[in-house]
PDB file of N, CA and C in Angstrom:
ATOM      1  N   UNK A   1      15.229  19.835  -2.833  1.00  0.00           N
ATOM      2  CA  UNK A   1      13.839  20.046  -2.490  1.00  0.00           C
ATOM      3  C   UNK A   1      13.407  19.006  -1.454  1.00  0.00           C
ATOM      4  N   UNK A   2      12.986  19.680  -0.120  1.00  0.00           N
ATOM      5  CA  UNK A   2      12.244  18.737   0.971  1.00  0.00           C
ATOM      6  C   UNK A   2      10.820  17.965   0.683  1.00  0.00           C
ATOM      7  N   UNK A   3      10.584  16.547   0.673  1.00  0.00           N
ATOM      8  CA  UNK A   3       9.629  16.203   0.513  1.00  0.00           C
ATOM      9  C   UNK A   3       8.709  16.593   1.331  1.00  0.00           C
ATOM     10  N   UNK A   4       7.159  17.299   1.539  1.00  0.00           N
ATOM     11  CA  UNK A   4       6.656  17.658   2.772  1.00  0.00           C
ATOM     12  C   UNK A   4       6.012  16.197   2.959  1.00  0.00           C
ATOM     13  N   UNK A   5       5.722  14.842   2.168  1.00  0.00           N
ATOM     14  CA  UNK A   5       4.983  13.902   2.769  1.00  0.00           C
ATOM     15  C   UNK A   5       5.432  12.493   1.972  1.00  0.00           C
ATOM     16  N   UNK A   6       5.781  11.658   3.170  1.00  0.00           N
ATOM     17  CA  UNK A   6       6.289  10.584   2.264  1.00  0.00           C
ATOM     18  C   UNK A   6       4.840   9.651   1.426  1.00  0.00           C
ATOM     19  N   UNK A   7       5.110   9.831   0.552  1.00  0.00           N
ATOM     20  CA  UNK A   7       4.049   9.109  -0.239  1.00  0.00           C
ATOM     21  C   UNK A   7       4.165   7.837  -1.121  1.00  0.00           C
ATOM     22  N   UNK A   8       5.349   7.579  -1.156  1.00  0.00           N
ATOM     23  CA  UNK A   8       5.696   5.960  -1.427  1.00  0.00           C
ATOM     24  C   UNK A   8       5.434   6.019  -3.438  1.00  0.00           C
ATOM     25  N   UNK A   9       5.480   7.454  -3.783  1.00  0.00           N
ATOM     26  CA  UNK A   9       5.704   7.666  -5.049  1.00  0.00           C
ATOM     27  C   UNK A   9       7.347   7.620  -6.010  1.00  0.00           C
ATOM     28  N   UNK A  10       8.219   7.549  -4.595  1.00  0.00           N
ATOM     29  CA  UNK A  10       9.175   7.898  -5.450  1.00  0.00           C
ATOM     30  C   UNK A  10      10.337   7.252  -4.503  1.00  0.00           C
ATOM     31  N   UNK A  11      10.014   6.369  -4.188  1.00  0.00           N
ATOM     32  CA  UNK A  11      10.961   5.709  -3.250  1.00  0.00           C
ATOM     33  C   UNK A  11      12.595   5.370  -3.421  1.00  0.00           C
ATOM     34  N   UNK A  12      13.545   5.555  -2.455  1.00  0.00           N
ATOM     35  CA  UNK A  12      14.805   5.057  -2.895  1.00  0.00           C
ATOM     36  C   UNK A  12      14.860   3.525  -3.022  1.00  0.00           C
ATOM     37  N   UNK A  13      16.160   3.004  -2.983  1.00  0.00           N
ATOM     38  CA  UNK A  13      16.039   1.775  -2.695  1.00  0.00           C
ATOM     39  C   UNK A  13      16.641   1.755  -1.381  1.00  0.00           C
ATOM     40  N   UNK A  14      16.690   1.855  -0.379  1.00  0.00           N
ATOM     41  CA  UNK A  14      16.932   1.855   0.863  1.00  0.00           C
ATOM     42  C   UNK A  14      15.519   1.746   1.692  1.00  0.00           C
ATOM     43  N   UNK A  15      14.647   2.367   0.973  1.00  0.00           N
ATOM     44  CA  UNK A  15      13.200   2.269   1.245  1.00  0.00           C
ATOM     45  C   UNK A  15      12.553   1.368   0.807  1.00  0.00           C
ATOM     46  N   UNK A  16      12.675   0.446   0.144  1.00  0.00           N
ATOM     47  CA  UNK A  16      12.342  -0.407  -1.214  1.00  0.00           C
ATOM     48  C   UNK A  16      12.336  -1.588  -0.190  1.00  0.00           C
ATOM     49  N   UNK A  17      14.000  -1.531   0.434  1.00  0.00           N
ATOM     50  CA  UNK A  17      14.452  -2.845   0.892  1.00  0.00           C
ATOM     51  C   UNK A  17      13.736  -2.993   2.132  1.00  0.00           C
ATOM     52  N   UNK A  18      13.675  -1.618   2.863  1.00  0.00           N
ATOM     53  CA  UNK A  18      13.050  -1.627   4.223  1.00  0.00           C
ATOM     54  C   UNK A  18      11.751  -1.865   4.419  1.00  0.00           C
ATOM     55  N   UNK A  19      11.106  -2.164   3.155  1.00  0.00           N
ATOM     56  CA  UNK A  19       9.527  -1.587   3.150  1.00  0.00           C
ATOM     57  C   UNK A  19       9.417  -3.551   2.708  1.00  0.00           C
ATOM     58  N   UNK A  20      10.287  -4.432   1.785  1.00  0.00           N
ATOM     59  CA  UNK A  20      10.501  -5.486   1.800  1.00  0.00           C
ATOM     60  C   UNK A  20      11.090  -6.427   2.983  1.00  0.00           C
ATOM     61  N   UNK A  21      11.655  -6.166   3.751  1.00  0.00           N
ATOM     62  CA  UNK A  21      12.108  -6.569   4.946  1.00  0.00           C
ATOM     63  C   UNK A  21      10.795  -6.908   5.836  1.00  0.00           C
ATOM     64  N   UNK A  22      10.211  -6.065   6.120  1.00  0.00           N
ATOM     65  CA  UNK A  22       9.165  -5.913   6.587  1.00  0.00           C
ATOM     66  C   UNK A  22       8.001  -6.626   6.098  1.00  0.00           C
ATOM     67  N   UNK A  23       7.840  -6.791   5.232  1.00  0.00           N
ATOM     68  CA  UNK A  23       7.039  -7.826   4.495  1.00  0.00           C
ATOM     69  C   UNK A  23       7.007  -9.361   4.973  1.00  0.00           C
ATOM     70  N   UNK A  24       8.434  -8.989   5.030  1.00  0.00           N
ATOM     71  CA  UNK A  24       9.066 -10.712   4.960  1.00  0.00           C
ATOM     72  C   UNK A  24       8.981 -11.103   6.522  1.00  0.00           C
ATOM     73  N   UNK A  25       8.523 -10.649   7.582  1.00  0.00           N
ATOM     74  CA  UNK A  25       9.026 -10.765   8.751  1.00  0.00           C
ATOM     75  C   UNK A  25       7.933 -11.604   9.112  1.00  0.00           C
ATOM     76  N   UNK A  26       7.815 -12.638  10.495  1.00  0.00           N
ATOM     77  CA  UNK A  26       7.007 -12.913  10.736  1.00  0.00           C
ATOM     78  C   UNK A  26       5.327 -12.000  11.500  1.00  0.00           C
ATOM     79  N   UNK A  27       4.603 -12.821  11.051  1.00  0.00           N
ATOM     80  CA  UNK A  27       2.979 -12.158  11.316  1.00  0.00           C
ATOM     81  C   UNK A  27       3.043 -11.043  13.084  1.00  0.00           C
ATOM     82  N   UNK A  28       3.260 -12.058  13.830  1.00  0.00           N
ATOM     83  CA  UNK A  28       2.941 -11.477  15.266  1.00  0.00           C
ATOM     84  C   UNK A  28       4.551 -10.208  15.481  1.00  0.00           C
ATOM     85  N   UNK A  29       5.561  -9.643  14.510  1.00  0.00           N
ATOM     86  CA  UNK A  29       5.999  -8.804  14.492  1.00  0.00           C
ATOM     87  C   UNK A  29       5.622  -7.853  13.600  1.00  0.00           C
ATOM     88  N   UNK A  30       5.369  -8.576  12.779  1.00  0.00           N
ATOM     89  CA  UNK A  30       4.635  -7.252  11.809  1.00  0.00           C
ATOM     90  C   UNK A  30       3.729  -6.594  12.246  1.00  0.00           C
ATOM     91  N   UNK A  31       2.778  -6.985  12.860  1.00  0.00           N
ATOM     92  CA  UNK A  31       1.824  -6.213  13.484  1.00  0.00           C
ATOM     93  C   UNK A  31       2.178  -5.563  14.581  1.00  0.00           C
ATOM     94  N   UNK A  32       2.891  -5.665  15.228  1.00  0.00           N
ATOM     95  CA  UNK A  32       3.366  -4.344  16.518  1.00  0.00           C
ATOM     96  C   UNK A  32       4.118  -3.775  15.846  1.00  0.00           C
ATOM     97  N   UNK A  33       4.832  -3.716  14.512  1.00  0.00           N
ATOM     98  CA  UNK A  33       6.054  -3.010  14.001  1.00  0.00           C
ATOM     99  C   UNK A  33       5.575  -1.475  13.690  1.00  0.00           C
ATOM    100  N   UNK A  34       6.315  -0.494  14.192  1.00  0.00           N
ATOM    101  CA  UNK A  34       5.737   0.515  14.364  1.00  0.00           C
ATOM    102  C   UNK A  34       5.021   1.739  12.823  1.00  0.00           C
ATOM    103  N   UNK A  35       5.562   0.667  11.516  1.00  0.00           N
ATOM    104  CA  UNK A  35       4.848   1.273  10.755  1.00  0.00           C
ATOM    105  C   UNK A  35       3.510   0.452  10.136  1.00  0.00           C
ATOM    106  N   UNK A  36       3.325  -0.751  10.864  1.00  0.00           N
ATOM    107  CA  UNK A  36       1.862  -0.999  10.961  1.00  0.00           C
ATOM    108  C   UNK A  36       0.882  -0.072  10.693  1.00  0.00           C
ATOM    109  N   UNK A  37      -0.251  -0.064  10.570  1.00  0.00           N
ATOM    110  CA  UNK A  37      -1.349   0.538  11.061  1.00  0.00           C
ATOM    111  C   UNK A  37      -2.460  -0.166  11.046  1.00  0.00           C
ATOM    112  N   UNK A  38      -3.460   0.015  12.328  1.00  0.00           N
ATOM    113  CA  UNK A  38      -4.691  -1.042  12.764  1.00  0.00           C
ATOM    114  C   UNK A  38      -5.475  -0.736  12.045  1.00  0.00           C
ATOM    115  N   UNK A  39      -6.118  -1.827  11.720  1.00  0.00           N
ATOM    116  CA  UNK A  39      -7.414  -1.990  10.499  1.00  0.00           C
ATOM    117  C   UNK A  39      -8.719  -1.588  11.479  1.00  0.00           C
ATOM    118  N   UNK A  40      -9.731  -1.224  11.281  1.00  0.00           N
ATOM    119  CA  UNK A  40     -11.012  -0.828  11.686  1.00  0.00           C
ATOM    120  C   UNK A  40     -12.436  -1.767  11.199  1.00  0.00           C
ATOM    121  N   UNK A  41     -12.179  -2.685  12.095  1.00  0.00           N
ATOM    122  CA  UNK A  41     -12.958  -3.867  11.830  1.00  0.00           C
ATOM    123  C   UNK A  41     -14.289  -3.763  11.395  1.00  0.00           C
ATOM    124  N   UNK A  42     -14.716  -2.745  11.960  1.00  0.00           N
ATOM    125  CA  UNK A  42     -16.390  -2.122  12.117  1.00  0.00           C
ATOM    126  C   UNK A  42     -16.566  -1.368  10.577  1.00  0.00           C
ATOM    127  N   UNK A  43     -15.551  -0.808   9.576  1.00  0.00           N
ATOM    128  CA  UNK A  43     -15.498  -0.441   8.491  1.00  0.00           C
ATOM    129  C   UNK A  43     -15.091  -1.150   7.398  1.00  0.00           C
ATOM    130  N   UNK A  44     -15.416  -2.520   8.265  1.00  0.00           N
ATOM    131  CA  UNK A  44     -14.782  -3.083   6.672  1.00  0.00           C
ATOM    132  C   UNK A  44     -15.880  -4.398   6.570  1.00  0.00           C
ATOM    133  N   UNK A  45     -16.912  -4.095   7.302  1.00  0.00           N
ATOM    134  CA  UNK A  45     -18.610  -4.874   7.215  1.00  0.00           C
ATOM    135  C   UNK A  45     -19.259  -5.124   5.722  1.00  0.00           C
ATOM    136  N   UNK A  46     -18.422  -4.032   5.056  1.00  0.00           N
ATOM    137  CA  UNK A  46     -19.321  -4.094   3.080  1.00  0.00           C
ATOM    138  C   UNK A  46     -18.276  -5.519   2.741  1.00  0.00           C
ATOM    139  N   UNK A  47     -17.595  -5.886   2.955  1.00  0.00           N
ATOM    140  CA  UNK A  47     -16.737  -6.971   2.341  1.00  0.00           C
ATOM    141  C   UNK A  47     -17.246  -8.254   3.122  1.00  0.00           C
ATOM    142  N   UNK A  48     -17.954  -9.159   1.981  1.00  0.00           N
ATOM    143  CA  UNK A  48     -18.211 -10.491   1.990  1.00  0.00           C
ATOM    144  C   UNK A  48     -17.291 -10.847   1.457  1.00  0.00           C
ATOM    145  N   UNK A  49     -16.913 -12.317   2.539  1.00  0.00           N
ATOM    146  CA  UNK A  49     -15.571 -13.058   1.906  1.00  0.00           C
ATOM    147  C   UNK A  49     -15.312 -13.648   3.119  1.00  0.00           C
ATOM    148  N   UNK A  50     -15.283 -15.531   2.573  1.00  0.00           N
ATOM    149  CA  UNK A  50     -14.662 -16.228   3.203  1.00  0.00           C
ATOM    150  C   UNK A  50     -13.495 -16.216   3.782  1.00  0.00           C
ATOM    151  N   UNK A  51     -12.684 -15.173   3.338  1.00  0.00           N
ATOM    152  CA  UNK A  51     -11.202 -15.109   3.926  1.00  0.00           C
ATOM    153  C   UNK A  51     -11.257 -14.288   5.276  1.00  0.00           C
ATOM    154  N   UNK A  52     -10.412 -14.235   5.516  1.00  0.00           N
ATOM    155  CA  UNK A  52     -10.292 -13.525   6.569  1.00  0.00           C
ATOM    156  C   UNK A  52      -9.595 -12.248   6.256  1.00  0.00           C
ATOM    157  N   UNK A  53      -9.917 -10.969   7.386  1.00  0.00           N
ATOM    158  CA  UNK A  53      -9.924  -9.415   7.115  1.00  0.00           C
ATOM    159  C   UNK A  53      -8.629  -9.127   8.041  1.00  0.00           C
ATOM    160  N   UNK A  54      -8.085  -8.260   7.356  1.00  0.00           N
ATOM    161  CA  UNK A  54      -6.892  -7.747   7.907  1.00  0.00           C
ATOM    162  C   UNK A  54      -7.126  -6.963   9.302  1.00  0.00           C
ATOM    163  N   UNK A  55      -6.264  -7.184  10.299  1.00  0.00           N
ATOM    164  CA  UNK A  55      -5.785  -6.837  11.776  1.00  0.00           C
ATOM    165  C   UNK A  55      -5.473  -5.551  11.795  1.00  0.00           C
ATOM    166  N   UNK A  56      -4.385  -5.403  10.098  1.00  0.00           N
ATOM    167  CA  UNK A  56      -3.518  -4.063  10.285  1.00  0.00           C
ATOM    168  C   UNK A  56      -3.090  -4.119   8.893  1.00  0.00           C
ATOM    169  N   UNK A  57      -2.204  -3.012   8.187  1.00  0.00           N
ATOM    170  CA  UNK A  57      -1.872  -2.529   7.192  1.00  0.00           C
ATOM    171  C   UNK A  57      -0.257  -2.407   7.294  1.00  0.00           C
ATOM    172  N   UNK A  58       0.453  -3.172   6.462  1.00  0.00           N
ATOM    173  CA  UNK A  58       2.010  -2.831   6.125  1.00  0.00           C
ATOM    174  C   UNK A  58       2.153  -2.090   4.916  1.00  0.00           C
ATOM    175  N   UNK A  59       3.516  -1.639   4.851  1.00  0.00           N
ATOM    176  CA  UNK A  59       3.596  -0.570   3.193  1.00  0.00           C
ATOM    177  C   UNK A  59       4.048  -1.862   2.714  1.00  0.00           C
ATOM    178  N   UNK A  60       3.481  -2.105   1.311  1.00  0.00           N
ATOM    179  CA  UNK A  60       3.460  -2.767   0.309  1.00  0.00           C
ATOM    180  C   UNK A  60       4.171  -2.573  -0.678  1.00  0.00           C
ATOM    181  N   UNK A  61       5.693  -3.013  -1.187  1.00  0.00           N
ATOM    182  CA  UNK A  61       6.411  -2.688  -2.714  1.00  0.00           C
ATOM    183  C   UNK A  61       5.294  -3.492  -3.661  1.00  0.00           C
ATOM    184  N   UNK A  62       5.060  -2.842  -4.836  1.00  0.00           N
ATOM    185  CA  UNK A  62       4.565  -3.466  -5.936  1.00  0.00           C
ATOM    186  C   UNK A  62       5.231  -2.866  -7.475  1.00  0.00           C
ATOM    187  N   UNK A  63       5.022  -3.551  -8.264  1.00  0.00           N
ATOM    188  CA  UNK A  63       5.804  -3.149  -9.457  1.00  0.00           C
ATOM    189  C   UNK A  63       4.826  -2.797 -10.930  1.00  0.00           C
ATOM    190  N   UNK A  64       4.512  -1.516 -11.210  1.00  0.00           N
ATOM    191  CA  UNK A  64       3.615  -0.883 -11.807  1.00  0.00           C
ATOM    192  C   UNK A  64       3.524  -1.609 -12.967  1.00  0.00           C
ATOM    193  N   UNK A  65       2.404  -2.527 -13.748  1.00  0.00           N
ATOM    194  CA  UNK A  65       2.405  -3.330 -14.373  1.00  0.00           C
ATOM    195  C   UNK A  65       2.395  -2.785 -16.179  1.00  0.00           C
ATOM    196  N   UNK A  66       2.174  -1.210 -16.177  1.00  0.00           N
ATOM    197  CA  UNK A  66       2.265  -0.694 -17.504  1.00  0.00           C
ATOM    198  C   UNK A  66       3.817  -0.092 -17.385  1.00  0.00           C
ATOM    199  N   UNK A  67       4.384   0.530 -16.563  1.00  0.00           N
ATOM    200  CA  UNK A  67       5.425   1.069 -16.595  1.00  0.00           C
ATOM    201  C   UNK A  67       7.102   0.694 -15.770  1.00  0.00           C
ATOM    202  N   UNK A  68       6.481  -0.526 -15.209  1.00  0.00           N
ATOM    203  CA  UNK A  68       7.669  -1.214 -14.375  1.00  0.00           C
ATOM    204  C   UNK A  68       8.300  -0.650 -13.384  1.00  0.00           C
ATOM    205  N   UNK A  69       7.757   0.411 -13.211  1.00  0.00           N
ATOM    206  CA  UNK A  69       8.607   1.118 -12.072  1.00  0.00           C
ATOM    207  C   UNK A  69       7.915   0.719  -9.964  1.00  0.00           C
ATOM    208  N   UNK A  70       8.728   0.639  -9.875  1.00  0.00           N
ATOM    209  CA  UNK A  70       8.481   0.215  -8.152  1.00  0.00           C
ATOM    210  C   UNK A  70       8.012   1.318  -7.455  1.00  0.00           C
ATOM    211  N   UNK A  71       7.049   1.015  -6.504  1.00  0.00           N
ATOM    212  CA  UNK A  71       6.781   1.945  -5.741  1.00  0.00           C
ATOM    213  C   UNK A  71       6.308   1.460  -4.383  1.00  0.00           C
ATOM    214  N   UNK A  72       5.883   1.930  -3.573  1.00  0.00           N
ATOM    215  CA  UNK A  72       5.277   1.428  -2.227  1.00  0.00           C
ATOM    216  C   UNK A  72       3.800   1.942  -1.549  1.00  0.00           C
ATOM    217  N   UNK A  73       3.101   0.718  -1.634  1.00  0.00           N
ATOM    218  CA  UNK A  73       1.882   1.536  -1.639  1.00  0.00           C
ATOM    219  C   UNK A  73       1.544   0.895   0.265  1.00  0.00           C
ATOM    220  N   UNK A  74       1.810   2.666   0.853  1.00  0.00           N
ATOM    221  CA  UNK A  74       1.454   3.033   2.291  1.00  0.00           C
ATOM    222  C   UNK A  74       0.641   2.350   2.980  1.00  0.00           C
ATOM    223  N   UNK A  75       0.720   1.537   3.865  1.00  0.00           N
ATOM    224  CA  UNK A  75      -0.259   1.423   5.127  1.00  0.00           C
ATOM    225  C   UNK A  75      -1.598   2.759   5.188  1.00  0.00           C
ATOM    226  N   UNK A  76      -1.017   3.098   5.759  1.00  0.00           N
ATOM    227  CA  UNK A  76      -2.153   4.265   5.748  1.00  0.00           C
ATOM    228  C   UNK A  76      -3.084   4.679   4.547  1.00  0.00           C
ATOM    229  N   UNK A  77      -2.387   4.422   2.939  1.00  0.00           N
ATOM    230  CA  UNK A  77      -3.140   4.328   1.959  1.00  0.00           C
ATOM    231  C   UNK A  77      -4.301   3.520   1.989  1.00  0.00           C
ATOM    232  N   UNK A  78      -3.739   2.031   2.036  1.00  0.00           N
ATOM    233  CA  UNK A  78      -4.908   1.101   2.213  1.00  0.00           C
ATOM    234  C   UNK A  78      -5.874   1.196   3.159  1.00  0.00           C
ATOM    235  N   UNK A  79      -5.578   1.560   4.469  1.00  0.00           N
ATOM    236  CA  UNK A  79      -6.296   2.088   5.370  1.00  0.00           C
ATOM    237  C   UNK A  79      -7.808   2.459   4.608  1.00  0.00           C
ATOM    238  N   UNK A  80      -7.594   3.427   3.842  1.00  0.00           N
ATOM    239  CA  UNK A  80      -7.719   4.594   3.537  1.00  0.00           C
ATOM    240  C   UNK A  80      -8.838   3.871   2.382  1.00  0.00           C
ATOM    241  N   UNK A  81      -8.253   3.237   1.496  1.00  0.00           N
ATOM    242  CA  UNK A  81      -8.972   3.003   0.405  1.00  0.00           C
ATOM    243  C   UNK A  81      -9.705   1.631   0.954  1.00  0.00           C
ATOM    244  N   UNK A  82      -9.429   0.848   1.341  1.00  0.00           N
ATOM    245  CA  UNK A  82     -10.521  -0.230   1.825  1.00  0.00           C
ATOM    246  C   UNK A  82     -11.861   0.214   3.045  1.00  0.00           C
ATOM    247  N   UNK A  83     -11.353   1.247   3.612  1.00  0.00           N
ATOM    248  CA  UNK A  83     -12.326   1.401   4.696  1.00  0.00           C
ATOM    249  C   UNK A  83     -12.727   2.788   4.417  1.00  0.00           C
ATOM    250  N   UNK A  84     -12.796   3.777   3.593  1.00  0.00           N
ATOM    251  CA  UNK A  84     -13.060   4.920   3.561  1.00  0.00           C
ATOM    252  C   UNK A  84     -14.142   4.829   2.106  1.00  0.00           C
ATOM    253  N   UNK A  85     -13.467   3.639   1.077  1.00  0.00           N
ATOM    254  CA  UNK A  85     -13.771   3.952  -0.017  1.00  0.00           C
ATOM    255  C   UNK A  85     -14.827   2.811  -0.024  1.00  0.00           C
ATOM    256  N   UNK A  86     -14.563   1.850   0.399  1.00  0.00           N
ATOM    257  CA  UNK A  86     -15.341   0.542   1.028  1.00  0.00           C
ATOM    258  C   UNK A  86     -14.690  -0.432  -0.786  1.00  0.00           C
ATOM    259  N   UNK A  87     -13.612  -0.499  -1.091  1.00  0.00           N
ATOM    260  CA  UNK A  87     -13.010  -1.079  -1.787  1.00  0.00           C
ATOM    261  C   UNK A  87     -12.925  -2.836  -1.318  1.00  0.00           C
ATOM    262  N   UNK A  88     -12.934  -3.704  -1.995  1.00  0.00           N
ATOM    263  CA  UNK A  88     -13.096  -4.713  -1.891  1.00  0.00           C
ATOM    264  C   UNK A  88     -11.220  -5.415  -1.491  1.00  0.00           C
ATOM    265  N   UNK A  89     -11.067  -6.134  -0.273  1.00  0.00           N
ATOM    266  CA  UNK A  89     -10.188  -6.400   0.017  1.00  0.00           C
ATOM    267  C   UNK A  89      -9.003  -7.338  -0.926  1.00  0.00           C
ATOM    268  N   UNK A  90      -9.476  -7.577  -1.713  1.00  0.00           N
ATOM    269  CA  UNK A  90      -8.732  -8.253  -2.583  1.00  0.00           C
ATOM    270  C   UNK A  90      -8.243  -7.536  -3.376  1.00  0.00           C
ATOM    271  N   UNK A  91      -8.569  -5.706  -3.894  1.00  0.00           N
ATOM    272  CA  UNK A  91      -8.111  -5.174  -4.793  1.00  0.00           C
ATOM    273  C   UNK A  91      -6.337  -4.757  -4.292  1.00  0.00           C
ATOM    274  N   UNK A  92      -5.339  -4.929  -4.957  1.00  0.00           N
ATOM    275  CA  UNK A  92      -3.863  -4.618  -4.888  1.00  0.00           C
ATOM    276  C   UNK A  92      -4.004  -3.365  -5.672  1.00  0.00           C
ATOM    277  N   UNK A  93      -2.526  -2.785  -5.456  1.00  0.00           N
ATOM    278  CA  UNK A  93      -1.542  -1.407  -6.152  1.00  0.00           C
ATOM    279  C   UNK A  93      -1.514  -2.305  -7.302  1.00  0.00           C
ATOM    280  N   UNK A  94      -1.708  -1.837  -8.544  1.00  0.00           N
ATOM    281  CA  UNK A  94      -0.754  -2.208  -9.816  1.00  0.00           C
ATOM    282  C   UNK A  94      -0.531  -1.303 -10.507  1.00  0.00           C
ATOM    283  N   UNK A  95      -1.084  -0.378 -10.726  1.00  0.00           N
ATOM    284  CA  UNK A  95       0.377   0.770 -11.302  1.00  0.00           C
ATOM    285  C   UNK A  95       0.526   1.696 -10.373  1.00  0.00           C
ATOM    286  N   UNK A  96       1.195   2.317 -10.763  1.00  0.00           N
ATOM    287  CA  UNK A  96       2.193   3.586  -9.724  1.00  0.00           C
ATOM    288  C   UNK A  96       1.276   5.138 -10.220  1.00  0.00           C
ATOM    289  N   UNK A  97       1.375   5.987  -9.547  1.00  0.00           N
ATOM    290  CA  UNK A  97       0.316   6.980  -9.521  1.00  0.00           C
ATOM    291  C   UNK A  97       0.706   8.018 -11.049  1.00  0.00           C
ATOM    292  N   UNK A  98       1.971   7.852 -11.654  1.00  0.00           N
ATOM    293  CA  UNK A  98       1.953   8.021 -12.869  1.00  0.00           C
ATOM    294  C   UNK A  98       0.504   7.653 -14.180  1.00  0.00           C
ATOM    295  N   UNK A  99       1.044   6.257 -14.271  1.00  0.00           N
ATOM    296  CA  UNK A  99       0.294   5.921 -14.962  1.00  0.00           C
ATOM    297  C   UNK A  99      -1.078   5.760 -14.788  1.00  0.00           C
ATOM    298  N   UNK A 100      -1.560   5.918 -13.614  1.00  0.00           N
ATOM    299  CA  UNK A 100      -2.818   5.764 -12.717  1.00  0.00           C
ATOM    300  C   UNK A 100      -3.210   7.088 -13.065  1.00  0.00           C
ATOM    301  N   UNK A 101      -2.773   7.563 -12.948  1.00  0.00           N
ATOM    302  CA  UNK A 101      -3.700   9.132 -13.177  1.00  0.00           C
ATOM    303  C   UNK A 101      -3.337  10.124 -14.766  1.00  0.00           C
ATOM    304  N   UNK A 102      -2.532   9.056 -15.647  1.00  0.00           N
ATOM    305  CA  UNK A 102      -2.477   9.293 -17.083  1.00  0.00           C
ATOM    306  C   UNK A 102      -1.743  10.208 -17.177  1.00  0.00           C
ATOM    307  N   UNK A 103      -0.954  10.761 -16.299  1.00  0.00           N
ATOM    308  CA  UNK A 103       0.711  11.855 -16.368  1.00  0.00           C
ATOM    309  C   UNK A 103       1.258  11.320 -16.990  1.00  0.00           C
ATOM    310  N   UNK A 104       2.266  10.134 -16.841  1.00  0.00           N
ATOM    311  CA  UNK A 104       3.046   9.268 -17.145  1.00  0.00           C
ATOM    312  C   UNK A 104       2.920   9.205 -19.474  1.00  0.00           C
ATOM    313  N   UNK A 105       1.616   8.900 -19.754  1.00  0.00           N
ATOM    314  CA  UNK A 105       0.919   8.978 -21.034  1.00  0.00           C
ATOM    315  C   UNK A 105       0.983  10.383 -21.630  1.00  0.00           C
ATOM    316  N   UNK A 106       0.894  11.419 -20.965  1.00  0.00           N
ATOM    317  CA  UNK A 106       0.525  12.890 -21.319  1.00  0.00           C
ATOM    318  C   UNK A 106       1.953  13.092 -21.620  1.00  0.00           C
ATOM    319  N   UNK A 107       3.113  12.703 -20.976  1.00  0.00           N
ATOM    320  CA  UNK A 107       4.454  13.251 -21.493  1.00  0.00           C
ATOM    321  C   UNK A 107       5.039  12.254 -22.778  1.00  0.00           C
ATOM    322  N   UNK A 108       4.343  11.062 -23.206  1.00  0.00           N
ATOM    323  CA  UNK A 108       5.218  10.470 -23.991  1.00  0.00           C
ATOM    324  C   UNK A 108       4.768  11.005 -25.459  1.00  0.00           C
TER     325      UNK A 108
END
């Protein structure tokens, strides 16, 4: 079965490593690296905070904290949820869309 959209639900580990690699790289490559994506400065005005606001978006491995399983949560996700949803920049992935949306619970 063809995936029609990579969604960072079900990742190999070849993806895992690549999506960690990338992490690890320095700042001024990560951001031209072509699975970047540019942050929208003008949409992310609801967030007070001394820190400073992201440039751009990398895919993120995180490790689902009820069910342990790895996943990668998309550039374009965060995009998505900090500037669409006006989510507070400090919020992270911690579980995987299983347990996030109570599938994962419904089969045990």
């Amino acid at each position: 079965m063809k995936k029609n959209k990579d969604t960072g639900r079900d990742p190999n580990e070849k993806e895992l490593k690549e999506a960690e690699r990338i992490e690890n790289l320095p700042e001024d490559v990560r951001r031209s690296h072509p699975t970047a994506v540019k942050a929208d400065p003008a949409k992310l005005t609801h967030i007070n905070t001394y820190g400073t606001l992201p440039d751009y978006y990398i895919d993120r491995v995180f490790t689902c904290r009820k069910c342990g399983k790895r996943e990668i949560w998309r550039a374009r996700d965060q995009k998505w949820y900090y500037e669409e949803t006006k989510a507070h920049i400090d919020a992270k992935a911690v579980e995987c869309h299983g347990c996030r949306t109570g599938k994962d619970s419904e089969e045990a």
